[in-house]
Protein backbone atom coordinates (compact mmCIF):
# COMPACT_ATOMS: atom_id res chain seq x y z
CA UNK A 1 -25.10 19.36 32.43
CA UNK A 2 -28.82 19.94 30.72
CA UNK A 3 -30.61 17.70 29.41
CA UNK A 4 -29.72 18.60 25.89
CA UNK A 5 -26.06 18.46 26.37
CA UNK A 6 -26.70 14.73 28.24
CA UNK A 7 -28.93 13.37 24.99
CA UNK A 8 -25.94 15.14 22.34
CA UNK A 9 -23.34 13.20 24.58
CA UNK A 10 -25.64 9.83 24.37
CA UNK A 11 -25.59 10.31 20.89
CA UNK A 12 -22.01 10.51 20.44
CA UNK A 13 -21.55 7.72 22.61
CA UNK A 14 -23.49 5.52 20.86
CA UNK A 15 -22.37 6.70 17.12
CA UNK A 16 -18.86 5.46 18.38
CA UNK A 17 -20.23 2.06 19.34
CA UNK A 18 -21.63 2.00 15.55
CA UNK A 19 -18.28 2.90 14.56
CA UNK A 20 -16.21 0.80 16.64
CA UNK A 21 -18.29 -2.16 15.27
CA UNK A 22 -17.13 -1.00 11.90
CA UNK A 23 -13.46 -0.44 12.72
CA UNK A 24 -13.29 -4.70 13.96
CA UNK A 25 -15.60 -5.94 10.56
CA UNK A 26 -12.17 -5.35 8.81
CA UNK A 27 -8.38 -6.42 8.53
CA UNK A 28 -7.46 -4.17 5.34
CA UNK A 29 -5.40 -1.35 6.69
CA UNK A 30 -5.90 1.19 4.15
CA UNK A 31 -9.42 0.56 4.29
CA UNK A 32 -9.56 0.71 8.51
CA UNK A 33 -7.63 3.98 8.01
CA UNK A 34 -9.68 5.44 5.70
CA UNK A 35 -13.06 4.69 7.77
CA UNK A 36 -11.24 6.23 10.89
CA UNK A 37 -10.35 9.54 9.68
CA UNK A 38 -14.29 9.16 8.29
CA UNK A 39 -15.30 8.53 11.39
CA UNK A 40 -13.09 11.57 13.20
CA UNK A 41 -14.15 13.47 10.46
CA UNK A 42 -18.08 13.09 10.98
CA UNK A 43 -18.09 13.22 14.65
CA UNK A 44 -16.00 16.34 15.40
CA UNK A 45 -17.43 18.16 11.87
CA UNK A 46 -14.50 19.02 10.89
CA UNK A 47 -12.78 20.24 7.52
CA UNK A 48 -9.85 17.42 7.19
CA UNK A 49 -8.17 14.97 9.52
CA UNK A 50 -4.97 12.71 9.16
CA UNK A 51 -3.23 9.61 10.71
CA UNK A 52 0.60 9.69 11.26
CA UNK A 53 2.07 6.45 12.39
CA UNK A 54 5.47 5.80 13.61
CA UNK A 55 7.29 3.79 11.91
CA UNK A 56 8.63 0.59 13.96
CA UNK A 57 12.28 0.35 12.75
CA UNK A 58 12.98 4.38 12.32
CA UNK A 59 11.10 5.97 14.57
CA UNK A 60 10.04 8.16 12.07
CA UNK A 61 6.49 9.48 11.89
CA UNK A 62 4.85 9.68 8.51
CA UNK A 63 1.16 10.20 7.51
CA UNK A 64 -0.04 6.91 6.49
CA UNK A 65 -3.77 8.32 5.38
CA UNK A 66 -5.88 12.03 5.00
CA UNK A 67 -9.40 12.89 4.54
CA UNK A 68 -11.11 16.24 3.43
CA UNK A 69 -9.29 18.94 2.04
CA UNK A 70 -5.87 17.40 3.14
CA UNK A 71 -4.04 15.84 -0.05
CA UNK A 72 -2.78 12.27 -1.00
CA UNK A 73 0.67 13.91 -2.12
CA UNK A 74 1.11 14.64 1.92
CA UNK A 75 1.61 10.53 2.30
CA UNK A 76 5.39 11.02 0.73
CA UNK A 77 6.04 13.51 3.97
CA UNK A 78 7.66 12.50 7.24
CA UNK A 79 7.00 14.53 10.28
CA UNK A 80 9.74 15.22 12.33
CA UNK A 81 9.54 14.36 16.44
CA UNK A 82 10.98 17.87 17.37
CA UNK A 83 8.91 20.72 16.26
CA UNK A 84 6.03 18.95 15.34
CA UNK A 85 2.27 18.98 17.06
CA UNK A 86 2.05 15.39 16.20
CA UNK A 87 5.81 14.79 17.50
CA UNK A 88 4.90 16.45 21.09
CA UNK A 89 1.62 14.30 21.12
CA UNK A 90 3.42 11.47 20.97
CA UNK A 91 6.34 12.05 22.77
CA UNK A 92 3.90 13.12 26.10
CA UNK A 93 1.10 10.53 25.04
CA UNK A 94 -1.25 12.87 25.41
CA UNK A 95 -3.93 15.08 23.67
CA UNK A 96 -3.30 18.41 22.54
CA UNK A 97 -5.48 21.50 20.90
CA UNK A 98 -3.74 24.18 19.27
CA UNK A 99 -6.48 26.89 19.03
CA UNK A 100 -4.30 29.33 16.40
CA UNK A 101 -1.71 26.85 15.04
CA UNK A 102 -0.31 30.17 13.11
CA UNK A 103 1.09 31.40 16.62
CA UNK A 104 2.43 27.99 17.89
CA UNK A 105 6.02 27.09 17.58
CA UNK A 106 4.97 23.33 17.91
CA UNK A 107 3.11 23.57 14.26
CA UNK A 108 4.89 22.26 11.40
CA UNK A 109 4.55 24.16 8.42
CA UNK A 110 6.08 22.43 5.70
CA UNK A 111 2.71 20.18 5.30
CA UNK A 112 0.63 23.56 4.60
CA UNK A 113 3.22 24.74 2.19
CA UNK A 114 3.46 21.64 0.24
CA UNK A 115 -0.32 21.19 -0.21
CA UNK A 116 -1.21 24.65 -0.34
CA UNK A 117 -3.82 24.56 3.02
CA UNK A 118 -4.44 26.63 5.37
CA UNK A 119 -4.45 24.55 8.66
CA UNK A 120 -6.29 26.93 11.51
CA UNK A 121 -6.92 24.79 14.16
CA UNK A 122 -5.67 21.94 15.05
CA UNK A 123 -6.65 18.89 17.20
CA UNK A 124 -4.69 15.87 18.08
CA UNK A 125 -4.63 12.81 20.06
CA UNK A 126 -1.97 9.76 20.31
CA UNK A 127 -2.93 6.30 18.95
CA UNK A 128 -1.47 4.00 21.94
CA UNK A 129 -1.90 0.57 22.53
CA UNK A 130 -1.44 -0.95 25.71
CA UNK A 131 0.08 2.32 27.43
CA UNK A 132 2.48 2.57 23.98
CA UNK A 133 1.72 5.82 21.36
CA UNK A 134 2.06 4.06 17.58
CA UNK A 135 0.81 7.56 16.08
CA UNK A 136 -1.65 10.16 16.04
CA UNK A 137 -4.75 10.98 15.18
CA UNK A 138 -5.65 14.48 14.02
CA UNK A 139 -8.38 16.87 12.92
CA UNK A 140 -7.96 20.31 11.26
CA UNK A 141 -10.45 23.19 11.06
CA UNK A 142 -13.72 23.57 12.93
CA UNK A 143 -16.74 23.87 9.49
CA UNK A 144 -18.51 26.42 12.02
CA UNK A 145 -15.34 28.44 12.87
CA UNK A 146 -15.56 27.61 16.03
CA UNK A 147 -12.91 26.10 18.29
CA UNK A 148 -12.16 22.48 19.53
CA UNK A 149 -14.30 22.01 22.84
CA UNK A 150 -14.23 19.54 25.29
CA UNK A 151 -16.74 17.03 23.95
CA UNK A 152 -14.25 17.21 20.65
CA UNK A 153 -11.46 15.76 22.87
CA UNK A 154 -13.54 13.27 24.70
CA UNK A 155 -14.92 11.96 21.60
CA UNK A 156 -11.67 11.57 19.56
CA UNK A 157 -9.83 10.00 22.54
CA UNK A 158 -12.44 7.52 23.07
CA UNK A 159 -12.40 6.97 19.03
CA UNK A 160 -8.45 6.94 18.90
CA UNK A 161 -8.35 4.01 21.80
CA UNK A 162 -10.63 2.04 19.56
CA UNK A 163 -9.03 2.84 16.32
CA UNK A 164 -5.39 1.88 17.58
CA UNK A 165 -6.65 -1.46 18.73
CA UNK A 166 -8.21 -2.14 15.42
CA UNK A 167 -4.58 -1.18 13.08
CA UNK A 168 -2.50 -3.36 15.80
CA UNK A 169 -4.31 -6.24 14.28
CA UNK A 170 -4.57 -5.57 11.19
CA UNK A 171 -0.77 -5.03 11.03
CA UNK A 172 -0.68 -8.16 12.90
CA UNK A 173 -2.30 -9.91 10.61
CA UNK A 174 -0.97 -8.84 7.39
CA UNK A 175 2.36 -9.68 8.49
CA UNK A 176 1.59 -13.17 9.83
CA UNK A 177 -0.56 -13.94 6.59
CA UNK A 178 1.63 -12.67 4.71
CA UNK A 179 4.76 -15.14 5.96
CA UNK A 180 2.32 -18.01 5.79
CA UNK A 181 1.74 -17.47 2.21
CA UNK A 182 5.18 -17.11 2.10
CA UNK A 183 6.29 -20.14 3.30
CA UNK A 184 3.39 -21.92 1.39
CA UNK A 185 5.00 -20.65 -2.09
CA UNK A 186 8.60 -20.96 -1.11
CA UNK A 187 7.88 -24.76 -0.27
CA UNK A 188 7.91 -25.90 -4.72
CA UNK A 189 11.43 -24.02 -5.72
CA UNK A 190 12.57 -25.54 -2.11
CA UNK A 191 12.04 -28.97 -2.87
CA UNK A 192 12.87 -28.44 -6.27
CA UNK A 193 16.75 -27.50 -4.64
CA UNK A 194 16.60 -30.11 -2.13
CA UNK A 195 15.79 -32.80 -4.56
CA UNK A 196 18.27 -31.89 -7.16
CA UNK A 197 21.30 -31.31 -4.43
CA UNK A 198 20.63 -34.54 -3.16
CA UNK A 199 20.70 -35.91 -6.98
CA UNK A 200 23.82 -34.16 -7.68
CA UNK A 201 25.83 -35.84 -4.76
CA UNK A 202 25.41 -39.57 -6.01
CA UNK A 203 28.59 -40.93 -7.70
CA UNK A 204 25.86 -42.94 -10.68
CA UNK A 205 25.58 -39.31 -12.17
CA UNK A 206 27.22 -38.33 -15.37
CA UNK A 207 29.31 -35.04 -15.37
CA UNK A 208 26.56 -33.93 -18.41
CA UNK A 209 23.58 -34.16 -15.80
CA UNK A 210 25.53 -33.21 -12.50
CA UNK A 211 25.91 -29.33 -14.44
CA UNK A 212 21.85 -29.70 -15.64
CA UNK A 213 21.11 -29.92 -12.25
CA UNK A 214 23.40 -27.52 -10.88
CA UNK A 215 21.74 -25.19 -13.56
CA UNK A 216 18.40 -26.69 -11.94
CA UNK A 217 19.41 -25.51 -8.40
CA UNK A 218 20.42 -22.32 -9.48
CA UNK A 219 17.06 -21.30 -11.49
CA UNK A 220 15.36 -22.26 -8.74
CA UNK A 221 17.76 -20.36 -6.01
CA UNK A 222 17.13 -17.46 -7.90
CA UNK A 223 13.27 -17.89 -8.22
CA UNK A 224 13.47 -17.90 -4.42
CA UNK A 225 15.44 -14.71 -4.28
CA UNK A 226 12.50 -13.06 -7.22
CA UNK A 227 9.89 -14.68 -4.71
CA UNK A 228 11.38 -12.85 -1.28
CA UNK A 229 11.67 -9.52 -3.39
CA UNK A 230 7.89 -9.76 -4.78
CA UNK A 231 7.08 -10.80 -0.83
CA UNK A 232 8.23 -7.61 0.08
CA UNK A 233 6.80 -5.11 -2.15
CA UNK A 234 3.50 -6.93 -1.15
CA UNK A 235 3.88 -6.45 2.15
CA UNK A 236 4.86 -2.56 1.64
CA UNK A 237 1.76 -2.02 -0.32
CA UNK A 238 -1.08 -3.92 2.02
CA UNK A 239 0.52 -2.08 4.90
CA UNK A 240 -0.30 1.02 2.93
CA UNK A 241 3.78 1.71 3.16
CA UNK A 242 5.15 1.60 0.10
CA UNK A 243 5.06 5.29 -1.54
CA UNK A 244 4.89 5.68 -4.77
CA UNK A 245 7.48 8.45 -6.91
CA UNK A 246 6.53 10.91 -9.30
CA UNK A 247 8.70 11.31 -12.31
CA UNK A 248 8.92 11.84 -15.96
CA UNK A 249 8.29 8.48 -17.70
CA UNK A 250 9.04 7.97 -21.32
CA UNK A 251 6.48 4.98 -21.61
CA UNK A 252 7.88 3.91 -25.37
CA UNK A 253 10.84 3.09 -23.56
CA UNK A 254 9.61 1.09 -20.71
CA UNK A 255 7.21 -1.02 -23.16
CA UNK A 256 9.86 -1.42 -25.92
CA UNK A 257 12.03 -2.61 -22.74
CA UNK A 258 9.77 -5.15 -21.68
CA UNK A 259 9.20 -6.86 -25.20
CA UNK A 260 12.79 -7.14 -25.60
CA UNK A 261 13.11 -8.84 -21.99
CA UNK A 262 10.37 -11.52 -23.06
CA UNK A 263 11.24 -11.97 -26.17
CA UNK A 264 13.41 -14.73 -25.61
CA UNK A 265 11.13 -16.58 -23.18
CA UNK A 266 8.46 -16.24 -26.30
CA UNK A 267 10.60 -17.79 -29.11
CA UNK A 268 11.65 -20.59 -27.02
CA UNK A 269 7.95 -21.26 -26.55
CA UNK A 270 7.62 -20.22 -30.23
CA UNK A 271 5.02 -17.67 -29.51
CA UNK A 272 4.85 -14.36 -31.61
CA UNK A 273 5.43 -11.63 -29.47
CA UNK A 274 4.04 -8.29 -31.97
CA UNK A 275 5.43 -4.85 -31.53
CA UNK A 276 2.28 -2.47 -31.61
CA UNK A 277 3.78 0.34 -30.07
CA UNK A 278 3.80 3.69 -31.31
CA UNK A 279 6.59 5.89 -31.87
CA UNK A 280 5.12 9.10 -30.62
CA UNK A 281 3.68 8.50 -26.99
CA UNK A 282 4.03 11.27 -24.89
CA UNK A 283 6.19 11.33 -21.71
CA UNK A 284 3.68 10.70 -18.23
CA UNK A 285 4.02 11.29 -14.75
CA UNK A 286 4.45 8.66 -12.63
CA UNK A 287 6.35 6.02 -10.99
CA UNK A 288 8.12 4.08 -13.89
CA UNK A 289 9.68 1.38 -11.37
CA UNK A 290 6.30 -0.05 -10.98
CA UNK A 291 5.03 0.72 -13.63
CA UNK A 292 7.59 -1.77 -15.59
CA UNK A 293 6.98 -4.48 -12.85
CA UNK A 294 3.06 -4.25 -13.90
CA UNK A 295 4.10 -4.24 -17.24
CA UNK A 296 6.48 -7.25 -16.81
CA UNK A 297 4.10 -9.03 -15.13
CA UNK A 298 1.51 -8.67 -17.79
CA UNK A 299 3.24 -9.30 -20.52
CA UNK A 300 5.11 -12.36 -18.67
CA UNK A 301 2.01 -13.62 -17.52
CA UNK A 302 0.71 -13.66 -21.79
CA UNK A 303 3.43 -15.41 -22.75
CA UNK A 304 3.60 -18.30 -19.67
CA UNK A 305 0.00 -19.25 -20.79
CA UNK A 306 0.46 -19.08 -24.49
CA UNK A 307 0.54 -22.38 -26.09
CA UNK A 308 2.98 -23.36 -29.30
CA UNK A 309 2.03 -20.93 -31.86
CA UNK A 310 0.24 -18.31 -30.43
CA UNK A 311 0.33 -14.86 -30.35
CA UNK A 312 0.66 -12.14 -27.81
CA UNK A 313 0.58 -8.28 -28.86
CA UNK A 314 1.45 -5.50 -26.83
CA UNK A 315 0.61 -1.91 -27.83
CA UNK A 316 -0.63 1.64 -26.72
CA UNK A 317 -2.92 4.48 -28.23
CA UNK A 318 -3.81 8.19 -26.55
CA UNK A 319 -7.66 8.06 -25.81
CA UNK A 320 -7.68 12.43 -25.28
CA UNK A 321 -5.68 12.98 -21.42
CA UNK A 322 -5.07 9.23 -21.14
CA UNK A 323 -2.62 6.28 -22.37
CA UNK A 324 -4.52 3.17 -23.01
CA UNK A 325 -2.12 0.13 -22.58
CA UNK A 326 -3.21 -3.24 -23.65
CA UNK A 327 -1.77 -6.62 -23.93
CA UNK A 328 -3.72 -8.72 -26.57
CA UNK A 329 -3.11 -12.73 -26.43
CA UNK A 330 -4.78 -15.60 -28.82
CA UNK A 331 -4.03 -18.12 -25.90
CA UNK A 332 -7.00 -20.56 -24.01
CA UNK A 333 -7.96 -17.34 -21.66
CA UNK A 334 -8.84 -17.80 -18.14
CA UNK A 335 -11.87 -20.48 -17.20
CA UNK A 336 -15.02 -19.76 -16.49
CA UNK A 337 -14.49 -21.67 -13.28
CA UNK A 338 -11.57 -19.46 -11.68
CA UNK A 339 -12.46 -15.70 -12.87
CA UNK A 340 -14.18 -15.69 -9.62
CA UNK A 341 -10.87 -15.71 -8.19
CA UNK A 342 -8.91 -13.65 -10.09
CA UNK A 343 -8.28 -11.40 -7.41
CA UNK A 344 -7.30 -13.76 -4.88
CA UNK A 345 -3.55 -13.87 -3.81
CA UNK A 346 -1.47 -16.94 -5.76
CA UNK A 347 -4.46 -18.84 -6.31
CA UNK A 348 -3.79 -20.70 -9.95
């Protein structure tokens, strides 16, 4: 080895102790995975990269993040094990060029077709902790044209042993975070049951406040059922899981939808809730489940603060390619004291 290639392997070395550093500052898995592929990206120069993860209960593998020319619409794809680069990588646990990809039976084409790349060259090494594969780490296309050497594979196995350490905990943690502030918020509607199903069993009650309570228990049994539900989505989304579906949306609809769901809770409260929404939106692309569940949630949130004789307005207007939603409320606003933590989970 000269002298030149010892200093360029030095280098490399120590850029992945940099990196590794990075990879442990940080517990948010989308962001881990995205500084990863930057990381594969940067020290093998190459044109794109990708991590495919296998899913725990399926088995199935599924790209989970992509960098370069690769696009977001590949994280809706599975991969399958059988006939698949990243399927053979991890079903041997080891790493695996594929100079010509073109010529390979291994290479799975549907990605390439869906995205319209041209993958060349292809990379690959398994994501294993303790002994186990979890996924795959890839990189596409040489910049120079050149093909994957030796100190390519080094590199990216050293950074892949690294990188699967560093998503095992942050998986790790968000689920056991996540079940703590579960059980934290479940704890209020709990009592709330506990309390009243103790209440309802004493022979002092009258018929008249035996059925409010049952009433009680119920509102609250169902809370805990909205509660597990919104736990879940959570947990799909900070995993970097939950996939979101592209469809028509008529977005009149889903607005005029959600006033008429809250307009009950609002006139028992006797708040105004004012129709501002224009008859000719046009139709949008997107995913309208969630898009009513933000919607919900923002109207819903308006009216629960409202006081007696407020009002909230919800409307829409076309600002040239783009839909401006906004919910409007004459309510106390949020103190000065706790916008700091607006974007901290179920603080209030």
């Amino acid at each position: 080895m000269s002298q030149e290639e010892l200093q360029s392997r030095i280098g490399r070395l120590e850029r992945i102790i940099e990196i590794s550093r990075s990879l442990n500052s940080t517990l948010n898995l989308p962001r881990l995975l995205h500084r990863i592929l930057e990381a594969a990206q940067e020290l093998t120069q190459t044109e794109a990269g990708s991590i495919i993860l296998q899913d725990r209960k399926s088995g199935d593998l599924r790209f989970e993040a992509t960098i370069g020319a690769c696009s977001q619409e590949v994280r809706s794809l599975t991969v399958p094990m059988e006939g698949s680069i990243a399927g053979w990588v991890v079903r041997n646990n080891q790493p695996l060029v594929v100079h010509d990809v073109q010529n390979d039976p291994r290479f799975y084409r549907r990605v390439d077709q869906e995205i319209g790349f041209e993958t060349r060259s292809i990379l690959a090494v398994p994501l294993a902790v303790r002994g186990k594969p979890i996924g795959v780490l890839e990189v596409l296309n040489k910049k120079d044209g050149k093909s994957f050497t030796d100190e390519d594979i080094e590199t990216l196995a050293v950074l892949a042993d690294q990188a699967a350490v560093a998503i095992e905990n942050a998986v790790l943690f968000q689920q056991s975070d996540l079940v703590a502030d579960l059980v934290h918020e479940m704890r209020t509607p709990l009592t709330s049951i506990i309390g009243y199903a103790a209440m309802i069993q004493r022979d002092d009650v009258s018929e008249e406040d035996r059925k409010s309570f049952a009433r009680t228990i119920e509102r609250e049994a169902t809370r805990l059922s909205q509660m597990a539900s919104d736990f879940l989505e959570l947990a799909r989304l900070e995993s970097g899981r939950a996939f979101p579906t592209q469809e028509k949306v008529a977005l009149k609809s889903l607005l005029k939808e959600t006033i008429a769901l809250l307009r009950p809770q609002a006139e028992a409260k006797q708040i105004a809730l004012i129709d501002r929404v224009p008859d000719d939106l046009p139709m949008l692309t997107g995913d309208s489940q969630r898009l009513h569940q933000a919607l919900v949630n923002l109207v819903g949130n308006a009216v629960k603060y409202c006081r007696q004789g407020d009002r909230v307005t919800v409307g829409a207007r076309v600002e040239g390619n783009e839909v401006v939603v906004y919910v409007n409320d004459t309510g106390p606003g949020i103190p000065a004291s706790a916008q700091a933590h607006l974007f901290e989970r179920f603080y209030r």
